[in-house]
C-alpha atoms as a PDB file:
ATOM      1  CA  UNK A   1     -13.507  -5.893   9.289  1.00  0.00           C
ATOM      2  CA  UNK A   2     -13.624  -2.194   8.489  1.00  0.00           C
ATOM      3  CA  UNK A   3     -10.982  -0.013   8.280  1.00  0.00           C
ATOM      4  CA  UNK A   4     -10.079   3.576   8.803  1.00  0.00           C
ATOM      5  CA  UNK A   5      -6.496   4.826   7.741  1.00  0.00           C
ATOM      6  CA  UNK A   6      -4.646   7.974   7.852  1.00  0.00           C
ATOM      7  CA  UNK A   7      -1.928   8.640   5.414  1.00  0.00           C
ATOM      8  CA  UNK A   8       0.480  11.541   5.596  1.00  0.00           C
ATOM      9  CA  UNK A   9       1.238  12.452   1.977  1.00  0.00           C
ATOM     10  CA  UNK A  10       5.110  13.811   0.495  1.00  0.00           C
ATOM     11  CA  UNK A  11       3.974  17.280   0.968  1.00  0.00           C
ATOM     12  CA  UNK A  12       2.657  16.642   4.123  1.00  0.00           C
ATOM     13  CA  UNK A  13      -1.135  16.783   4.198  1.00  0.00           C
ATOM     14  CA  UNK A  14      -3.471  13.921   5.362  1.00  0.00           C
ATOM     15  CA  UNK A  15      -5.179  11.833   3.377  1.00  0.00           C
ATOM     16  CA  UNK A  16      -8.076   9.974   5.377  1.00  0.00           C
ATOM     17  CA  UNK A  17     -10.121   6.601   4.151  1.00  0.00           C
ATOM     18  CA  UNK A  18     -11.863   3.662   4.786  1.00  0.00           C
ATOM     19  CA  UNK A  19     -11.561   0.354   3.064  1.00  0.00           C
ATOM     20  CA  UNK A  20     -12.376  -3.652   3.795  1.00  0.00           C
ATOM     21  CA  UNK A  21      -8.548  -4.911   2.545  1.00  0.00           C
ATOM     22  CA  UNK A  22      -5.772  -2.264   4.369  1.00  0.00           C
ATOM     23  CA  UNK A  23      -2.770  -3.507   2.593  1.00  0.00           C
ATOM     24  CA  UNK A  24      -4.544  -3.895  -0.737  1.00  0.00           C
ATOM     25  CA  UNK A  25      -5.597   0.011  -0.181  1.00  0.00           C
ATOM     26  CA  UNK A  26      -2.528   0.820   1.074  1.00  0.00           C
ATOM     27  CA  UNK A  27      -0.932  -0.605  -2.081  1.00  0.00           C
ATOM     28  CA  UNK A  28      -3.019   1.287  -4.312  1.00  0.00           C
ATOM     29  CA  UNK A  29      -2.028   4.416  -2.761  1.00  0.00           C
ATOM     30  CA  UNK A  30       1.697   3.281  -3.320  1.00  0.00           C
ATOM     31  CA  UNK A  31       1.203   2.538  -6.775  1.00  0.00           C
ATOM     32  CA  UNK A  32      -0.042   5.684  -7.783  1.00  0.00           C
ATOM     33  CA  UNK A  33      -3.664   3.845  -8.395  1.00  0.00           C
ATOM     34  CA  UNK A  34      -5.437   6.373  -5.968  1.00  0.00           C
ATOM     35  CA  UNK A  35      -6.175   9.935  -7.756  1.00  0.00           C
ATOM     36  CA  UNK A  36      -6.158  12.084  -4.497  1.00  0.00           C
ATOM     37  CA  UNK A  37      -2.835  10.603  -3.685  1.00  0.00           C
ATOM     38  CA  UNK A  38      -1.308  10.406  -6.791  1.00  0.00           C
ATOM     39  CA  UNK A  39       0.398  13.241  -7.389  1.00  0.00           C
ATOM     40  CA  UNK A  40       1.628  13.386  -3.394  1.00  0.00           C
ATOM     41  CA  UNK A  41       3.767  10.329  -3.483  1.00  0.00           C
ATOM     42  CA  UNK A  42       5.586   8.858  -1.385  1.00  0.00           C
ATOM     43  CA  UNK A  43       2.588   8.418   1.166  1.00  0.00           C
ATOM     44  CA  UNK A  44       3.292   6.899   4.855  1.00  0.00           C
ATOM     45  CA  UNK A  45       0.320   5.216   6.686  1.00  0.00           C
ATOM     46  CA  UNK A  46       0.577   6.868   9.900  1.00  0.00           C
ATOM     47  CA  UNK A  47      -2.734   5.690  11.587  1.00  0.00           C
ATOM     48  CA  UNK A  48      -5.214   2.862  11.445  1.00  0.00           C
ATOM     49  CA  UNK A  49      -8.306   1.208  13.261  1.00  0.00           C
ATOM     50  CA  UNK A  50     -10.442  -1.571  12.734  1.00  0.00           C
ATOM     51  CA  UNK A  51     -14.175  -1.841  12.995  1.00  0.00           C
ATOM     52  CA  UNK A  52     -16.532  -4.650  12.999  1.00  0.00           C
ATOM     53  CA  UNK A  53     -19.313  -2.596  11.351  1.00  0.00           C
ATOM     54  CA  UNK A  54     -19.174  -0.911   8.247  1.00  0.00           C
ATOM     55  CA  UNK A  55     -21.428   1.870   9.357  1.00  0.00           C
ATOM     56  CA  UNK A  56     -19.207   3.037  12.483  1.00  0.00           C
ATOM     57  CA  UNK A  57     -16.326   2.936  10.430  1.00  0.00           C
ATOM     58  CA  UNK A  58     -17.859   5.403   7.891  1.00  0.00           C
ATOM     59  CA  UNK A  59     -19.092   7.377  10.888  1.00  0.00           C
ATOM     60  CA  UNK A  60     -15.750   7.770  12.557  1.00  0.00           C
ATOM     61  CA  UNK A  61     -13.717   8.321   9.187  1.00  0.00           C
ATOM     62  CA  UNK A  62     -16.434  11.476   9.156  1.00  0.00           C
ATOM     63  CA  UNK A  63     -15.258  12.335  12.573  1.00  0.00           C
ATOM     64  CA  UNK A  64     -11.976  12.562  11.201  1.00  0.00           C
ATOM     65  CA  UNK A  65     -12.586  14.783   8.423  1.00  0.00           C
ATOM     66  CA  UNK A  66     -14.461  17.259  10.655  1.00  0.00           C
ATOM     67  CA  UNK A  67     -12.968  20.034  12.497  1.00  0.00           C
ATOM     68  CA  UNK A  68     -12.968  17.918  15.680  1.00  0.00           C
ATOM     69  CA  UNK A  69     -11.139  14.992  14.094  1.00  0.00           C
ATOM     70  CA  UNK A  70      -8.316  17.583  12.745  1.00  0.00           C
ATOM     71  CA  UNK A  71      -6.150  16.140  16.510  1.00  0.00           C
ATOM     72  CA  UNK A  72      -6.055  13.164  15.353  1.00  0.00           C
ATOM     73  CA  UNK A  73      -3.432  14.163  12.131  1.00  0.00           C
ATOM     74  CA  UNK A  74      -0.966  15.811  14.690  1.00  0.00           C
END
């Protein structure tokens, strides 16, 4: 599985990835292990979805980082 995550960071923009292992992400993030979250802890996964291919997960976390993905951080 594939999966495509939305955080909303301490000074509340989104932060939008993809990763095989969620909660190891996730706990990365947390930990300050992440350099585009680091310095907008605390973080709070407010979205996910799983794919099984790896290519339509990178395709829809592009989605979301487009314009047209921007209703999707609301």
């Amino acid at each position: 599985m594939q999966y495509v995550y939305i955080l909303r960071c301490k000074d509340g923009s989104p932060y939008t990835g993809c990763t095989a292992d969620l909660r190891e992400r996730f706990r990365r993030h947390c930990d300050g292990g992440v350099p585009a979250t680091k310095g907008k802890l605390p973080v709070e996964l407010v979205f996910y979805c799983a794919f099984k291919k790896e290519l339509s997960a990178f395709e829809f976390e592009k989605y979301l980082k487009s314009g047209s993905g921007a209703c999707f951080y609301e």
